[in-house]
Protein backbone atom coordinates (compact mmCIF):
# COMPACT_ATOMS: atom_id res chain seq x y z
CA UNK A 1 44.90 110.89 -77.50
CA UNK A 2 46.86 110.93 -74.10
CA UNK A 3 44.56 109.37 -71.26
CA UNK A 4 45.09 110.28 -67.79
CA UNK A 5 43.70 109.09 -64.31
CA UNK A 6 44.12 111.56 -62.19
CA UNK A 7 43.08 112.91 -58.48
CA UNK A 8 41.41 116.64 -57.86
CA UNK A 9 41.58 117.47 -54.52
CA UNK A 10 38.61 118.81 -52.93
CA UNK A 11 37.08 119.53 -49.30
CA UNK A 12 35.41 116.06 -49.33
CA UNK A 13 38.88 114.58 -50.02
CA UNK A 14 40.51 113.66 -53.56
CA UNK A 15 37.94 112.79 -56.69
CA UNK A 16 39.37 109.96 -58.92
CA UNK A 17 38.53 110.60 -62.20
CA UNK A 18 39.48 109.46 -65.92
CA UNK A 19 40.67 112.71 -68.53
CA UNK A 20 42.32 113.60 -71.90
CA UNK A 21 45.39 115.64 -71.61
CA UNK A 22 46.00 118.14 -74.11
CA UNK A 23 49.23 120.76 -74.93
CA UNK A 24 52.57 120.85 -74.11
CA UNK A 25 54.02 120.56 -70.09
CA UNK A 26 53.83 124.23 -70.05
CA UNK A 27 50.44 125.11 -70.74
CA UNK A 28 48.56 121.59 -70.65
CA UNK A 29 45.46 120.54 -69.21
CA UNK A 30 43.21 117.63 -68.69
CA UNK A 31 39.88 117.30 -69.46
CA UNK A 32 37.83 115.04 -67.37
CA UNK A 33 35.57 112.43 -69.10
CA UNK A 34 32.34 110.56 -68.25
CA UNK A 35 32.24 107.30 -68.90
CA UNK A 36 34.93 104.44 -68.47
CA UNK A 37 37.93 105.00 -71.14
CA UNK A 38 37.62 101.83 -72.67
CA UNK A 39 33.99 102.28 -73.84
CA UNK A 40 33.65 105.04 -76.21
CA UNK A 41 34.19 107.99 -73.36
CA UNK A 42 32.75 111.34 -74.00
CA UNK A 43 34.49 114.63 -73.20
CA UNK A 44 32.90 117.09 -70.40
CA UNK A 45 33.26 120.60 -68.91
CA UNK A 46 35.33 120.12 -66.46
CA UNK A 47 38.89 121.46 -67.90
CA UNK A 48 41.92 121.85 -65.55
CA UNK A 49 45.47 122.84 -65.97
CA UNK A 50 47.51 119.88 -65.31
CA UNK A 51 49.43 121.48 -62.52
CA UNK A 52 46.49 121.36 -60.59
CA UNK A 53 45.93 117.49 -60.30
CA UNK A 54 47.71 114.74 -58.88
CA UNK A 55 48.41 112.07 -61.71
CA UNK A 56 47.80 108.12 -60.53
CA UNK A 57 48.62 105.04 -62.66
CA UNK A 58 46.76 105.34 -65.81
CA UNK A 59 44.73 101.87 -64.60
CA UNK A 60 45.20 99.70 -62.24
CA UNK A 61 44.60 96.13 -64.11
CA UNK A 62 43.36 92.98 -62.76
CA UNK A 63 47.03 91.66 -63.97
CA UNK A 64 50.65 92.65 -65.28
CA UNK A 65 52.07 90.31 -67.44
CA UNK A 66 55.67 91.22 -68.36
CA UNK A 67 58.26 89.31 -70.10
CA UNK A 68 61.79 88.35 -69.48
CA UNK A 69 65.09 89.23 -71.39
CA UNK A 70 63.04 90.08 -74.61
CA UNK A 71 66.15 92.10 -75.93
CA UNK A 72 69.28 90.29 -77.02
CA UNK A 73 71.48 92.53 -75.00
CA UNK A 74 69.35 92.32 -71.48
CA UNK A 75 69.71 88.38 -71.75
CA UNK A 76 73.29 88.57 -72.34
CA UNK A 77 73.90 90.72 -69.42
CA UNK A 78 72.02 88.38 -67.61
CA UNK A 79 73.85 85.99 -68.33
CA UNK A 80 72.01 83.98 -70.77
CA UNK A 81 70.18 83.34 -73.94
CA UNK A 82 67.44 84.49 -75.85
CA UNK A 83 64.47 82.61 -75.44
CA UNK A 84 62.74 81.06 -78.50
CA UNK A 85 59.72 81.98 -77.03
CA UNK A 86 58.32 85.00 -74.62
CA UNK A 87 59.14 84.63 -71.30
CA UNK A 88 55.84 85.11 -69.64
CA UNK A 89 55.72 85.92 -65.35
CA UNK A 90 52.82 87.92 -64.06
CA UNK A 91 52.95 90.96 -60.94
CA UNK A 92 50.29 91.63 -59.00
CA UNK A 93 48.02 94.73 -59.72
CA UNK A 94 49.13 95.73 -55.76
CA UNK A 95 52.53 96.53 -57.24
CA UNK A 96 51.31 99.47 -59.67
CA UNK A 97 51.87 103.21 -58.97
CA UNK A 98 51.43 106.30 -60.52
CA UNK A 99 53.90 109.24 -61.77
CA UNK A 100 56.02 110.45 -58.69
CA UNK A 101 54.94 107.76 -55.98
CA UNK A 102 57.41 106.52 -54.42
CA UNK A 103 59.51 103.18 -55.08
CA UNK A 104 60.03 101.51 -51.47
CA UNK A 105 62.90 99.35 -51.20
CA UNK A 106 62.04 96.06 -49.09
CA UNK A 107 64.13 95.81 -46.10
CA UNK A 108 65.16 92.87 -46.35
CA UNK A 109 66.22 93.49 -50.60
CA UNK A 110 69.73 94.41 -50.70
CA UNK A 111 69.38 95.33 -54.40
CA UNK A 112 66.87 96.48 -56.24
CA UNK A 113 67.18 97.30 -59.79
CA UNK A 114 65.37 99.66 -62.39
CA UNK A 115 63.83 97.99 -65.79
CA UNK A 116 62.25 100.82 -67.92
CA UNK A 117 60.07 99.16 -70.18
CA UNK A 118 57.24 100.09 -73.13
CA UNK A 119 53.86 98.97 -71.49
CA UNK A 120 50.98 97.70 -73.38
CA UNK A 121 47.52 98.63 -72.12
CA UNK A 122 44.49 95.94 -73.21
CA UNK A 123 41.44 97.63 -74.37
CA UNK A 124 38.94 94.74 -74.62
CA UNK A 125 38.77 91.37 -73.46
CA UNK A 126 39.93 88.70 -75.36
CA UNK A 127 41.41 85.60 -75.95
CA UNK A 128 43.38 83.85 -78.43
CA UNK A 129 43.86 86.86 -79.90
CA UNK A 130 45.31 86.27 -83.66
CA UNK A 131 48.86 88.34 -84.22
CA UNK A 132 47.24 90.08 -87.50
CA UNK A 133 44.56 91.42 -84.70
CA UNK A 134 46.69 91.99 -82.04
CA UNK A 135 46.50 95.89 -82.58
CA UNK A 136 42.54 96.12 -82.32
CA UNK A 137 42.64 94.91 -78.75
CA UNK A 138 44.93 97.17 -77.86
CA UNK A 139 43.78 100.81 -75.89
CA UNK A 140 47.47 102.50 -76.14
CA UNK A 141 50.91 102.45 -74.46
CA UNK A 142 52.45 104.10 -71.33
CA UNK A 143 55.71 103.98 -69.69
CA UNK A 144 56.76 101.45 -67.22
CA UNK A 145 59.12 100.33 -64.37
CA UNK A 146 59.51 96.66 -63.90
CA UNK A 147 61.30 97.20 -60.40
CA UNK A 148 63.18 93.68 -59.54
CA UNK A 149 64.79 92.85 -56.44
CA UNK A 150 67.66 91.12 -57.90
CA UNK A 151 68.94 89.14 -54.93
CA UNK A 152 65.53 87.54 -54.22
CA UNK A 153 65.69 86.71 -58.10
CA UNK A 154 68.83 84.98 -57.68
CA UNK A 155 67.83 83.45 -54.19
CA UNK A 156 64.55 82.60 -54.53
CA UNK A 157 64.92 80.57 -58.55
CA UNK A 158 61.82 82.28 -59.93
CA UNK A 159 60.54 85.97 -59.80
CA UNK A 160 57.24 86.31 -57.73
CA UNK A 161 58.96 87.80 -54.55
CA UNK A 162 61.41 89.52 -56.05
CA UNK A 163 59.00 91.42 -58.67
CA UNK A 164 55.98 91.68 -56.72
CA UNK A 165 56.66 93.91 -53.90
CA UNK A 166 54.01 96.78 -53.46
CA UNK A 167 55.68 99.94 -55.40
CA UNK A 168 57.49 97.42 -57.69
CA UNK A 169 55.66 98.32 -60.75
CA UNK A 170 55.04 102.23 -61.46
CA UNK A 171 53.30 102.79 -64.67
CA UNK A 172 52.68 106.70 -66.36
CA UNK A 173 51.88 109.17 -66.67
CA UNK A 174 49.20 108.53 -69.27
CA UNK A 175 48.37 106.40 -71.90
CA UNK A 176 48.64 107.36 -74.96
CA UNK A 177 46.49 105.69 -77.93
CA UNK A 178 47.83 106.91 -81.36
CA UNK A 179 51.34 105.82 -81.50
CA UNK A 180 53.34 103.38 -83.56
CA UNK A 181 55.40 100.81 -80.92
CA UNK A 182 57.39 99.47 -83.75
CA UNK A 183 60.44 101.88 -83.27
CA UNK A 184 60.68 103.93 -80.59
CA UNK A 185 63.35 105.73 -78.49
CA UNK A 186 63.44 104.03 -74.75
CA UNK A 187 65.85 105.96 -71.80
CA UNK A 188 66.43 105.35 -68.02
CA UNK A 189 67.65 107.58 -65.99
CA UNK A 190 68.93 107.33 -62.19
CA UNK A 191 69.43 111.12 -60.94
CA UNK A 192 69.49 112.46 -64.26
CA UNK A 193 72.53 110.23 -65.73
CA UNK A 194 70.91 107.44 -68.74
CA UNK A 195 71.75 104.25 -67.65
CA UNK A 196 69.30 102.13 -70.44
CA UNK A 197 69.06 103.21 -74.08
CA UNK A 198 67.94 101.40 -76.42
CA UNK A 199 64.63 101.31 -79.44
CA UNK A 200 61.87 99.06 -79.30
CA UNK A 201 62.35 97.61 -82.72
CA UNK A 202 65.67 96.09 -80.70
CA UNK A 203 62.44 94.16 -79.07
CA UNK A 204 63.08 90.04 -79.97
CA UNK A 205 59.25 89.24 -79.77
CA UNK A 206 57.30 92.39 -81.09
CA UNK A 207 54.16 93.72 -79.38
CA UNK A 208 51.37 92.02 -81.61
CA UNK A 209 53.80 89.11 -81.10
CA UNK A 210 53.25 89.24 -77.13
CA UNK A 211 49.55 89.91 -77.00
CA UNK A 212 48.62 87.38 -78.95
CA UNK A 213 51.32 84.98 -77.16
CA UNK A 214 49.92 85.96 -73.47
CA UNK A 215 46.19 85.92 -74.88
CA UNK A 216 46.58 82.01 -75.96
CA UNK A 217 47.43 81.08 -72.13
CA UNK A 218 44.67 83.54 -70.35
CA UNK A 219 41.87 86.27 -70.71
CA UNK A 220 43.73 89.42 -70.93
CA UNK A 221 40.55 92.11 -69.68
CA UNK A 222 40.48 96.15 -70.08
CA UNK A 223 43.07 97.76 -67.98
CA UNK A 224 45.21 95.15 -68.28
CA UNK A 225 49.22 96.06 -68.75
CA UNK A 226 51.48 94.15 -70.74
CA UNK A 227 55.17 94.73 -69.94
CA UNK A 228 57.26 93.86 -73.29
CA UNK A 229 60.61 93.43 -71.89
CA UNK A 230 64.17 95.65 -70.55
CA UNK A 231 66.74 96.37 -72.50
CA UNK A 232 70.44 96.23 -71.09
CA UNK A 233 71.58 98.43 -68.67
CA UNK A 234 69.66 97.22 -65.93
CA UNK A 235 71.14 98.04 -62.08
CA UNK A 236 70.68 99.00 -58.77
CA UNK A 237 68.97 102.21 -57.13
CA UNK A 238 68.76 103.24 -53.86
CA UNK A 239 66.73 105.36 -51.02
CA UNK A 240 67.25 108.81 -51.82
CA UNK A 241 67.79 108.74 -55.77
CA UNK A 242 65.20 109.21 -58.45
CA UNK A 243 64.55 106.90 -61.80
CA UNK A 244 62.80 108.03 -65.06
CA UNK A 245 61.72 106.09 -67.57
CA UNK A 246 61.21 107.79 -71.11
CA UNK A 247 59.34 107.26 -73.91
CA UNK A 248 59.11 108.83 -77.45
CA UNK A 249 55.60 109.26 -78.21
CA UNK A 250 54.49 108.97 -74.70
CA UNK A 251 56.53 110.70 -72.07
CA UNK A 252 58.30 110.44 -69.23
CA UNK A 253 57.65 108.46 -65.33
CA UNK A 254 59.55 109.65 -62.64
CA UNK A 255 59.32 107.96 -59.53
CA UNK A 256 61.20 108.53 -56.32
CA UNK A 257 62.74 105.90 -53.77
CA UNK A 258 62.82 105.85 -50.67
CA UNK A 259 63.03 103.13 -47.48
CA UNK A 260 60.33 101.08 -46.82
């Protein structure tokens, strides 16, 4: 099931609503639902063709935590190691956007790089979550964008500033809760050329292995997103361009970016 938050415009102004997308990019639609998506939703009448609304971030979660170098080849490029254990950092929930919101690029950045990254979205709250039950607190996965401002990384000596600009972490464009995350096909693009390829069973500490890592340090609650990690490839975008970030299973997040 592919869940969707999504925006129907109307004379009063956009309705925010929660829906189940359904068919192929030709012909789909969305189905709004009543009830939160986390808690058993139910399915209503209200069935629109997907052109017709304006996609948001699937949730916007009391927290991100993402996790650095988590593939062999990212930490390399980054000049270092592996670490023996996740690297944990946390961006705040005013960084999320949606599908086709822009990216704004700080002025006073003078790089900012793309990370395309599997995200994991928590279903249930919990803590100390066991890695054999990792799965049954999870709701699904979506696409995201773990936008870094690389010379505030290297300026600053840790990552708040430089990952936690508004725009700096788009997530999309649904969430989608039957899928495998062992092995799947990851792609960035910057104006249609792939600049990150890679699988997620490339992925040093798996997915169970980061929920139940992150859940044995704090209460991970519903809606919250779980970044697992870049692979190489990472580098800079500017106003102007356009990065995608693909998923098989899920789908794809474009997001444009432009000058703050």
């Amino acid at each position: 099931m592919r869940i969707a938050r999504y925006a129907v415009p109307g004379p009063g102004g956009d309705r925010v609503t929660y829906g189940v997308v359904d068919g192929d990019a030709a012909g789909a639609t969305v189905t709004a639902i009543a009830g939160h998506p986390v808690s058993a939703p139910m399915l209503t009448d209200d069935r629109r063709a997907l052109d017709d609304v304006r996609l948001l971030a699937p949730f916007i979660p009391s927290k991100v935590v993402a996790v650095g170098k988590n593939y062999a080849e990212h930490a390399a490029e980054m000049g270092g190691v592996p670490p023996e254990r996740p690297l944990l950092f946390l961006k705040p929930s005013t960084a999320v956007v949606g599908p086709m919101e822009p990216i704004a690029y700080p002025s006073d950045s003078e790089r900012v790089d793309y990370e395309g990254e599997l995200a994991v979205v928590i279903g249930r709250l919990c803590r100390d979550v066991a890695v054999e039950q990792a799965y049954d607190v999870i709701l699904g996965y979506t696409c995201g964008n773990d936008v870094t401002a690389r010379d505030q990384q290297a300026a600053d000596g840790q990552w708040t500033r430089a990952k936690g600009h508004d725009t700096f972490c788009p997530l999309g464009p649904w969430v989608e809760t039957d899928l495998d995350p062992s092995d799947l096909a990851i792609q960035t693009t910057l104006d249609g050329e792939v600049k990150q390829a890679a699988r997620t069973s490339m992925l040093l500490h798996d997915v169970a292995t980061l929920v139940s890592y992150a859940s044995s340090c704090m209460t991970l609650l519903p809606g919250d997103v779980l970044l697992t990690g870049t692979p190489a490839g990472v580098g800079p975008m500017h106003p102007g361009q356009t990065v995608a970030v693909t998923i098989e299973g899920i789908g794809t997040l474009s997001n444009p970016v432009v000058s703050r």
